[in-house]
N, C-alpha and C. Protein backbone atom coordinates (compact mmCIF):
# COMPACT_ATOMS: atom_id res chain seq x y z
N UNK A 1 -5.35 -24.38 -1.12
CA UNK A 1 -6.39 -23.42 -1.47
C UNK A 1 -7.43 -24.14 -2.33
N UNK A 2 -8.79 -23.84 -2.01
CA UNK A 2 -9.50 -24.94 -3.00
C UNK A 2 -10.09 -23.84 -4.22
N UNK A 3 -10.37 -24.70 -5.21
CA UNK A 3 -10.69 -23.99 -6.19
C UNK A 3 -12.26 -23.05 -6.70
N UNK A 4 -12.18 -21.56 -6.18
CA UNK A 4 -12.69 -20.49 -6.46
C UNK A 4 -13.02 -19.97 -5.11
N UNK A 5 -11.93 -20.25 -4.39
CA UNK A 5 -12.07 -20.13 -3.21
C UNK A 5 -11.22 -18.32 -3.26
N UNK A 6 -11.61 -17.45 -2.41
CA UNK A 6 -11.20 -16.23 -2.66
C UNK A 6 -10.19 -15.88 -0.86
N UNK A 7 -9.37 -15.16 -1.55
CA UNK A 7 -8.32 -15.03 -0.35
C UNK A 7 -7.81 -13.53 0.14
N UNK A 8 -7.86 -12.89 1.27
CA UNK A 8 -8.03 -11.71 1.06
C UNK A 8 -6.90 -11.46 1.93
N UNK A 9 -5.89 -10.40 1.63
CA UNK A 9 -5.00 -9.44 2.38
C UNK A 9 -4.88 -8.40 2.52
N UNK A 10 -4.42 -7.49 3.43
CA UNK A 10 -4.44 -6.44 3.81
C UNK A 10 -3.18 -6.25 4.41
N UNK A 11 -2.41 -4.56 4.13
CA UNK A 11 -1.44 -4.17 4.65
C UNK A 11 -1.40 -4.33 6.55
N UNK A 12 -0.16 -4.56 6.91
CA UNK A 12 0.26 -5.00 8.13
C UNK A 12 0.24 -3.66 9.48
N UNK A 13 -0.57 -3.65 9.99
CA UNK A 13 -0.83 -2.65 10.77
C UNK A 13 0.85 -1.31 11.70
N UNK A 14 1.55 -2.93 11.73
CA UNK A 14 2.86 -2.31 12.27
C UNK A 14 3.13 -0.86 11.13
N UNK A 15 2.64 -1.26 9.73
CA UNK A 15 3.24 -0.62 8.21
C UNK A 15 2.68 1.50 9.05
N UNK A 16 1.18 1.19 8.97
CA UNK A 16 0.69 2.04 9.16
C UNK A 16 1.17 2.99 10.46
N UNK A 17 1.63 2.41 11.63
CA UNK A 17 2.19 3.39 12.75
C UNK A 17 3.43 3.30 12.39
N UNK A 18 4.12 2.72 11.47
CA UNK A 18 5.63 2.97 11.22
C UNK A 18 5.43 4.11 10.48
N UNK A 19 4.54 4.24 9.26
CA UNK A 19 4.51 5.57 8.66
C UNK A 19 4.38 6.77 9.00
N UNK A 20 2.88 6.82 9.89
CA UNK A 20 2.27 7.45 10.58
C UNK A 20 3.47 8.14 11.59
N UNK A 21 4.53 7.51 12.01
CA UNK A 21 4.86 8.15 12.99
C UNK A 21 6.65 8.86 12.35
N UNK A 22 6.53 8.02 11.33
CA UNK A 22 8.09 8.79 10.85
C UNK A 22 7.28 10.46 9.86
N UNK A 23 6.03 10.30 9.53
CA UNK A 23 5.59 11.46 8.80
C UNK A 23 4.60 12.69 9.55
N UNK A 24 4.49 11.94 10.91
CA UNK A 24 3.66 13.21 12.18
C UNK A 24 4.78 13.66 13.01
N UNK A 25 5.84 13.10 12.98
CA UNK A 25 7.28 13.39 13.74
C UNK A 25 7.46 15.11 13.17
N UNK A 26 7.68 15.50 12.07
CA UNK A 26 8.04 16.35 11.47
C UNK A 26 6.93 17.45 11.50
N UNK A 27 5.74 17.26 11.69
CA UNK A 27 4.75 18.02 12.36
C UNK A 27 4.64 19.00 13.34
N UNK A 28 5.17 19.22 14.74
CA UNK A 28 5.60 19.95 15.51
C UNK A 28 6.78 21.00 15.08
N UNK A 29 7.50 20.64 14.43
CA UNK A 29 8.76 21.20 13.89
C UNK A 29 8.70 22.38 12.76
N UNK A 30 7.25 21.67 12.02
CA UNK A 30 7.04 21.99 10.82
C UNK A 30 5.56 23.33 11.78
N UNK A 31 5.07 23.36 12.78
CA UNK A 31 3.94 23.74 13.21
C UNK A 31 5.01 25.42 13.52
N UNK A 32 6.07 24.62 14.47
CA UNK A 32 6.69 26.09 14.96
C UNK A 32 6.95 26.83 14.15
N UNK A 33 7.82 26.41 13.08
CA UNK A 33 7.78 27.44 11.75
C UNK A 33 6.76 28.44 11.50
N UNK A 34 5.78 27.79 11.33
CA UNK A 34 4.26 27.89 10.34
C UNK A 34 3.98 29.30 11.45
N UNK A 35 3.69 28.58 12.96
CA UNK A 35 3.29 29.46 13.61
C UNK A 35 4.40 30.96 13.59
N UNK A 36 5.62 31.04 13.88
CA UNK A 36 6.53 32.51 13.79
C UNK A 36 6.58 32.75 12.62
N UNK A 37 6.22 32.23 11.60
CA UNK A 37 6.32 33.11 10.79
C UNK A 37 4.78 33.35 9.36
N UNK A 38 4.17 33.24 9.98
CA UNK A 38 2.33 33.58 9.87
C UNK A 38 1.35 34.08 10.60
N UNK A 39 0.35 34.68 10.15
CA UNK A 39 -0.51 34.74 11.24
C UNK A 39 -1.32 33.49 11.38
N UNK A 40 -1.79 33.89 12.98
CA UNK A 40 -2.08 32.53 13.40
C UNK A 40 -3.07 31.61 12.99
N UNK A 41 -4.09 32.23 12.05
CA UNK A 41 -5.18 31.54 11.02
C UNK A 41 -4.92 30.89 10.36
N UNK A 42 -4.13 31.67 9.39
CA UNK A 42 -3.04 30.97 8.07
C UNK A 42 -2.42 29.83 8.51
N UNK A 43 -1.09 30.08 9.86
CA UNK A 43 -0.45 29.13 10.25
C UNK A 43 -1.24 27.80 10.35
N UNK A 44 -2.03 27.51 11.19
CA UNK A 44 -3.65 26.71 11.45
C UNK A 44 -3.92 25.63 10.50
N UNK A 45 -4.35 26.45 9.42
CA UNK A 45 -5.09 25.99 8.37
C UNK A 45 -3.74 25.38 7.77
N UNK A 46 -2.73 26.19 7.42
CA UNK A 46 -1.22 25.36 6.56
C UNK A 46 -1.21 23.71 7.28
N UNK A 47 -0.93 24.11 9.00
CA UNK A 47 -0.77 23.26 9.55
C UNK A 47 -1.57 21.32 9.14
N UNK A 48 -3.00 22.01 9.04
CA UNK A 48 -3.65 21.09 9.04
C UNK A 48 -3.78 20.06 7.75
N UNK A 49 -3.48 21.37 6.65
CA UNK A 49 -3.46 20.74 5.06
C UNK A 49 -1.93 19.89 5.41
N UNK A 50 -1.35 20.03 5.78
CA UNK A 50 0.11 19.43 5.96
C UNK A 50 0.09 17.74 5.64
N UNK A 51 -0.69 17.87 7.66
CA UNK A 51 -1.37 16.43 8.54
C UNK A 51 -2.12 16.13 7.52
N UNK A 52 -3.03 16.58 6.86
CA UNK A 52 -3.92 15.97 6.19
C UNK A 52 -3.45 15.08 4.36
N UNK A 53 -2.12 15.98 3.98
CA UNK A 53 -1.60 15.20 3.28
C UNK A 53 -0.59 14.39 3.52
N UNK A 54 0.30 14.32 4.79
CA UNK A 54 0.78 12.90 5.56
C UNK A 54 0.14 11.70 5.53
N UNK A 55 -1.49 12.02 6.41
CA UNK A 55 -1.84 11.30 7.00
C UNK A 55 -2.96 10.27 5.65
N UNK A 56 -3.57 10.82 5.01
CA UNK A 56 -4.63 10.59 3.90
C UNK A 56 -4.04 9.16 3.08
N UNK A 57 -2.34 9.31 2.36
CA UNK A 57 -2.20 8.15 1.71
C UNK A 57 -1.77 7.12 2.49
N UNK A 58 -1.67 7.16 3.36
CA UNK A 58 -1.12 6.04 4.07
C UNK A 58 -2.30 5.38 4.67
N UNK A 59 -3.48 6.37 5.48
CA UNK A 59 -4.97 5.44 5.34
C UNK A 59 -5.36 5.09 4.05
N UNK A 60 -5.38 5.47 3.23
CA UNK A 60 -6.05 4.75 2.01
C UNK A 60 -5.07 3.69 2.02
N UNK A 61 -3.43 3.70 1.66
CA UNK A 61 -2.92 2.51 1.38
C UNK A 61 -3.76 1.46 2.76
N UNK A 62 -3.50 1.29 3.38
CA UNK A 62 -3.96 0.95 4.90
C UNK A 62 -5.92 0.05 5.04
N UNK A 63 -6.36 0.82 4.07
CA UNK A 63 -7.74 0.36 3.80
C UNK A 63 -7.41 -0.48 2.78
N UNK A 64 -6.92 -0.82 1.81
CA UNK A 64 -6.57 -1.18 0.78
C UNK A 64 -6.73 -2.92 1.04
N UNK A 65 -7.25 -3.44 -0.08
CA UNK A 65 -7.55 -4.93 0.43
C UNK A 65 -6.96 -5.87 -1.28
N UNK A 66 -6.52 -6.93 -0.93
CA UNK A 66 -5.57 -7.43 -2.19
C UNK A 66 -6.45 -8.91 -1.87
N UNK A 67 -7.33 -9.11 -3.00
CA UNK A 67 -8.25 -10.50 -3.13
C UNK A 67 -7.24 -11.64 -4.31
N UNK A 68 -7.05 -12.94 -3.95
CA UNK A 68 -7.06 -13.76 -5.33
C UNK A 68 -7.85 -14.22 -5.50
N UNK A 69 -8.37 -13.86 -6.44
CA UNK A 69 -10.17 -15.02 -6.86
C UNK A 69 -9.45 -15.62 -8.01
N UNK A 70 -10.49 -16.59 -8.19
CA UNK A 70 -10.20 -17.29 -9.30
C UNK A 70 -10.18 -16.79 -10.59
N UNK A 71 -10.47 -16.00 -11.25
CA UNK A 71 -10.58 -15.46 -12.57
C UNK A 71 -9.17 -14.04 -12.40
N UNK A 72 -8.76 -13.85 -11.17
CA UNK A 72 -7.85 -12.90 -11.35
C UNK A 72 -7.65 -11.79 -10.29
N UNK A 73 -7.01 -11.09 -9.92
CA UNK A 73 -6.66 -10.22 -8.55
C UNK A 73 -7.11 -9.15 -8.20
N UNK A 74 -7.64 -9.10 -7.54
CA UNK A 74 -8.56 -7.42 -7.27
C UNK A 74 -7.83 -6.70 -6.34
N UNK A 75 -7.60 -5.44 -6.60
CA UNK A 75 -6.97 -4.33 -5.65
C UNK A 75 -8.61 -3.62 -5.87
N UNK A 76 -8.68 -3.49 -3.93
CA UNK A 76 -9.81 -2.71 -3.79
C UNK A 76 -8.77 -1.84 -2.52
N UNK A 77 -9.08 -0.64 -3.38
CA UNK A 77 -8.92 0.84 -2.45
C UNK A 77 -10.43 1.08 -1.82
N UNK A 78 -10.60 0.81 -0.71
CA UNK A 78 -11.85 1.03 -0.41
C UNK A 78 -12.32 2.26 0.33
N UNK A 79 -11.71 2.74 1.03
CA UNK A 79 -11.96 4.51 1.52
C UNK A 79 -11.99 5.19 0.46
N UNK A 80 -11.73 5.10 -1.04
CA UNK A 80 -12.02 6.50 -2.39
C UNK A 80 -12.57 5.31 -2.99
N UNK A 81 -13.31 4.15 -2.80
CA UNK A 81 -13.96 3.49 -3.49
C UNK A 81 -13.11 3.13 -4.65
N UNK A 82 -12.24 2.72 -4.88
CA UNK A 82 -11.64 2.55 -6.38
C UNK A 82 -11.00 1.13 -6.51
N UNK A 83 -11.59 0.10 -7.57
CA UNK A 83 -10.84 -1.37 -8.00
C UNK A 83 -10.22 -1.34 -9.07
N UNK A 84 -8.83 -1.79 -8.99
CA UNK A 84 -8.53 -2.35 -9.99
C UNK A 84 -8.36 -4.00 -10.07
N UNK A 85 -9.05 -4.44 -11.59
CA UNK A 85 -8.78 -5.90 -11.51
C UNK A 85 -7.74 -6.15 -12.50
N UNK A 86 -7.33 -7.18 -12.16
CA UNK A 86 -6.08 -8.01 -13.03
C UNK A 86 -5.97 -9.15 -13.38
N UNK A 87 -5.88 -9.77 -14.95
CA UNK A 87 -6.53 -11.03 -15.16
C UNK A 87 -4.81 -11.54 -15.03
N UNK A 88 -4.98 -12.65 -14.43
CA UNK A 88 -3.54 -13.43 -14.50
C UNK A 88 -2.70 -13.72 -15.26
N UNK A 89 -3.37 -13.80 -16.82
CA UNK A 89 -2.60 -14.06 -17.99
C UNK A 89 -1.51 -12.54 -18.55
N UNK A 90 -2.53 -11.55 -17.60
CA UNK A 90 -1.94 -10.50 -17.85
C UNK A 90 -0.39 -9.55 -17.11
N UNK A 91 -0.39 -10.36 -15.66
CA UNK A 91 0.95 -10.52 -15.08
C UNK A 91 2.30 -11.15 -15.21
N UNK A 92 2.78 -10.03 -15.70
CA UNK A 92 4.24 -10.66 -16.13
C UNK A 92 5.79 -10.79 -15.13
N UNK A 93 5.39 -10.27 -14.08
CA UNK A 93 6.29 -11.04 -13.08
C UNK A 93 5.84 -10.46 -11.47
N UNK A 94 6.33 -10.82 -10.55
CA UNK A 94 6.35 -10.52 -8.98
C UNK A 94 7.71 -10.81 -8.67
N UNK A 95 7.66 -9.39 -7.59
CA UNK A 95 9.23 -9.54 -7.41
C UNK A 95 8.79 -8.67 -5.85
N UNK A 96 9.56 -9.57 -5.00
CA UNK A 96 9.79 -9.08 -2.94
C UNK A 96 10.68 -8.10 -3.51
N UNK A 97 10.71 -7.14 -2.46
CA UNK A 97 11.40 -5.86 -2.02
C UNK A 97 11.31 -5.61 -0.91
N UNK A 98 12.16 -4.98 0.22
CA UNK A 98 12.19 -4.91 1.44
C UNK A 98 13.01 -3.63 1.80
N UNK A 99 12.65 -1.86 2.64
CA UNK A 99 13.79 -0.91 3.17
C UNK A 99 14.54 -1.60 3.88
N UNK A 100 15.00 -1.04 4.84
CA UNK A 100 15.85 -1.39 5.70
C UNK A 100 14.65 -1.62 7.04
N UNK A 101 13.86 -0.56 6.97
CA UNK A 101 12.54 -0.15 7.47
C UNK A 101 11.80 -1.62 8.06
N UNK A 102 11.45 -2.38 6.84
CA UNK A 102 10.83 -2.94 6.71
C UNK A 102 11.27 -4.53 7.17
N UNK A 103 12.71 -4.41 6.93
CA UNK A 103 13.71 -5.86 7.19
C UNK A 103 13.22 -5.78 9.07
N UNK A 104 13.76 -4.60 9.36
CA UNK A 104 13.26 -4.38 11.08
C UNK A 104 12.12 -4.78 11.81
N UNK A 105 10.87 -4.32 10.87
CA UNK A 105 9.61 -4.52 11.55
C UNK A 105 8.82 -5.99 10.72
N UNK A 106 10.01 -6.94 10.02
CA UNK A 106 9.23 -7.89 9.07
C UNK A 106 8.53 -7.78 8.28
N UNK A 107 8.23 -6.64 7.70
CA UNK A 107 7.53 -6.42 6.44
C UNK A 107 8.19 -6.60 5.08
N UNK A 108 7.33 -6.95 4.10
CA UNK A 108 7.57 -7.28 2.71
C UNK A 108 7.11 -6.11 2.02
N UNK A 109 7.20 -6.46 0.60
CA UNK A 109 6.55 -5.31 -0.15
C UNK A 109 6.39 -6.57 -1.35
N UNK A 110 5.55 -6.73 -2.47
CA UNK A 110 5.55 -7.00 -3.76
C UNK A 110 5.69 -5.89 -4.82
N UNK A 111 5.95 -6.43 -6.11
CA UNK A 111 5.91 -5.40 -7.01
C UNK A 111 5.43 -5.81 -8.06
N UNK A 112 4.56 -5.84 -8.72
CA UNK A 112 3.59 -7.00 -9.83
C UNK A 112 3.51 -6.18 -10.77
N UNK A 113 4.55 -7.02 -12.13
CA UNK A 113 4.35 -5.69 -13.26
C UNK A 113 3.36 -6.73 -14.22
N UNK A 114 2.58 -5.91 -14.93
CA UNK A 114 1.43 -5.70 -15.78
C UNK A 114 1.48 -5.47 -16.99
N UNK A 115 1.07 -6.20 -18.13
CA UNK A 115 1.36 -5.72 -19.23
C UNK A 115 -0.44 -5.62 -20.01
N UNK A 116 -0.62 -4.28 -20.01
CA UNK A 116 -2.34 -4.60 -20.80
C UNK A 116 -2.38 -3.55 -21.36
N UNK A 117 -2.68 -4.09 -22.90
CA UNK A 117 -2.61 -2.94 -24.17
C UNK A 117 -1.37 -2.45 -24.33
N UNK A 118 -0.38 -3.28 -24.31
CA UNK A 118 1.34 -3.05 -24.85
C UNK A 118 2.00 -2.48 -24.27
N UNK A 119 0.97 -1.66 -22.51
CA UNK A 119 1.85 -1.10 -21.79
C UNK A 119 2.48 -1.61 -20.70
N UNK A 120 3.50 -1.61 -19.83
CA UNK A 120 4.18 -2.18 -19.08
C UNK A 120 3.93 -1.35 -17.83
N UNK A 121 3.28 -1.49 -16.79
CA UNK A 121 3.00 -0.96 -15.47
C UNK A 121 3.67 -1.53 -14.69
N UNK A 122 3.80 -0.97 -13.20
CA UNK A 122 4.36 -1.70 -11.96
C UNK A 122 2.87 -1.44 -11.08
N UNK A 123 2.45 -2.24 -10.28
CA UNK A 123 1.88 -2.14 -9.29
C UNK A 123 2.45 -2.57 -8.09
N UNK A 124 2.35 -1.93 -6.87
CA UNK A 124 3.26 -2.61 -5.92
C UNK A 124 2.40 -2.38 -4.60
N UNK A 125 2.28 -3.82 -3.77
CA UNK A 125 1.80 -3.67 -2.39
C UNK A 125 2.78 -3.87 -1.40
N UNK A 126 2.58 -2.57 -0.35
CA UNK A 126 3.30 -2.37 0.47
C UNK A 126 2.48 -2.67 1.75
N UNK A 127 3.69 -2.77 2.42
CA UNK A 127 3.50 -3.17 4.34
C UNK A 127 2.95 -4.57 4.72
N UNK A 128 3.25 -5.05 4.07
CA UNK A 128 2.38 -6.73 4.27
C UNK A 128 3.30 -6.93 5.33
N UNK A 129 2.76 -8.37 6.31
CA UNK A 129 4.13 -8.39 7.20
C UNK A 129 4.55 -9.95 6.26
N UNK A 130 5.44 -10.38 6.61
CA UNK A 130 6.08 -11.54 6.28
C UNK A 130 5.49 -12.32 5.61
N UNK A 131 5.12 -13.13 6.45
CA UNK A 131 4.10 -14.58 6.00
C UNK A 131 3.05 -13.80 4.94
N UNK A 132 2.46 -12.90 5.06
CA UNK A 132 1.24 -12.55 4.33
C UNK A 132 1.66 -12.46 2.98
N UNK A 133 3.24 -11.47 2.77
CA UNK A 133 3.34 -11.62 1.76
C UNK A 133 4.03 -12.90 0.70
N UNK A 134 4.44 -13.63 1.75
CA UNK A 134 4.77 -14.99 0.57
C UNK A 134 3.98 -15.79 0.75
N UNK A 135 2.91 -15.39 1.40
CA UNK A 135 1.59 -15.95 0.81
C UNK A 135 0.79 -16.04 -0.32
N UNK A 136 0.88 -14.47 -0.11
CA UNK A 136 0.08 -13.86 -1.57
C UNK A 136 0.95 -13.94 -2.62
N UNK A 137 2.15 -13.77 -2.72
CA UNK A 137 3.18 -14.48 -4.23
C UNK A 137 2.67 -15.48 -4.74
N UNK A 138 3.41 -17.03 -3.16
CA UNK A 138 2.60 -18.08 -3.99
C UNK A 138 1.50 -18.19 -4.13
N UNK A 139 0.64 -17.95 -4.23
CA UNK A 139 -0.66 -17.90 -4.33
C UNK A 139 -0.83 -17.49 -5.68
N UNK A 140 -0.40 -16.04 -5.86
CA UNK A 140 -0.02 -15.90 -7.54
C UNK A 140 0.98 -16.40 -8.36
N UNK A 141 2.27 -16.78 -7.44
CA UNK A 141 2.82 -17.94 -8.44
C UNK A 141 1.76 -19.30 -9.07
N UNK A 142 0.74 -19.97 -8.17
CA UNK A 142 0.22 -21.15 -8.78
C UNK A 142 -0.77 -20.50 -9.87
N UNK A 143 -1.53 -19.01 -9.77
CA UNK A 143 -2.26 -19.16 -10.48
C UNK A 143 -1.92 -18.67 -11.72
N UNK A 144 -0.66 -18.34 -11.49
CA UNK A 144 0.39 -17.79 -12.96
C UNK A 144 0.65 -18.92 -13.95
N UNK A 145 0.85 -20.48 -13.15
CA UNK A 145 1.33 -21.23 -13.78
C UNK A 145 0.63 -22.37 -14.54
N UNK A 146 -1.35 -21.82 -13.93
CA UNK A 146 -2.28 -22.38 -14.58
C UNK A 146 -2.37 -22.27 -15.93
């Protein structure tokens, strides 16, 4: 990697129809209900707020873009517009995690805890596939160890 050179990742597409389809599965099931026992407006509208809170975090995670620049790591949520940055001195460890889910379709997960202003956070990126994510570790392992 050369130096101030910026590196960009993004969750693993498999992540997004793996979600997408274990959380629209329950949709039909959840529709018949809605429909026998509502009227059919109500039912409708329930229906749709449902899909719409299934479907919403998993596109945002999904838009979601993970930069290493040189001065420190940017999480850009970019569909609600929202960054968070992270100066490196301020990361106090990374640690892989994997469902069972995820062992199947090769996906990783990170979990990057944070310590700024005495508090101790977790941030964690999900659905990366493999390679991407022990990419992006070492990548923050070297600039951890600057």
């Amino acid at each position: 990697m050369d130096k101030g050179m910026t590196i960009l990742f993004r969750p693993s597409a498999k992540y997004l129809t793996r979600e997408l389809n274990a959380k629209l599965t329950i949709v039909p099931v959840l529709g018949i209900i809605l429909f026998l026992m509502l009227p059919l407006e109500m039912a409708f509208v329930l229906l749709i707020i449902a899909i719409t809170l299934f479907v919403v975090p998993e596109i945002i995670n999904y838009t979601t873009s993970y930069e290493v620049r040189k001065d420190g790591f940017l999480i850009n949520k970019e569909l609600i517009k929202e960054q968070s940055f992270i100066r490196y001195n301020h990361i106090q460890s990374i640690e892989e995690y994997q469902t069972w889910e995820d062992d199947v379709a090769k996906l990783k997960n990170l979990r990057i805890k944070v310590m700024e202003n005495s508090i101790l956070t977790k941030r964690s990126i999900i659905g990366l596939d493999s390679n991407d994510a022990n990419e992006l570790k070492n990548a923050l392992m070297k600039k951890l160890k600057k």
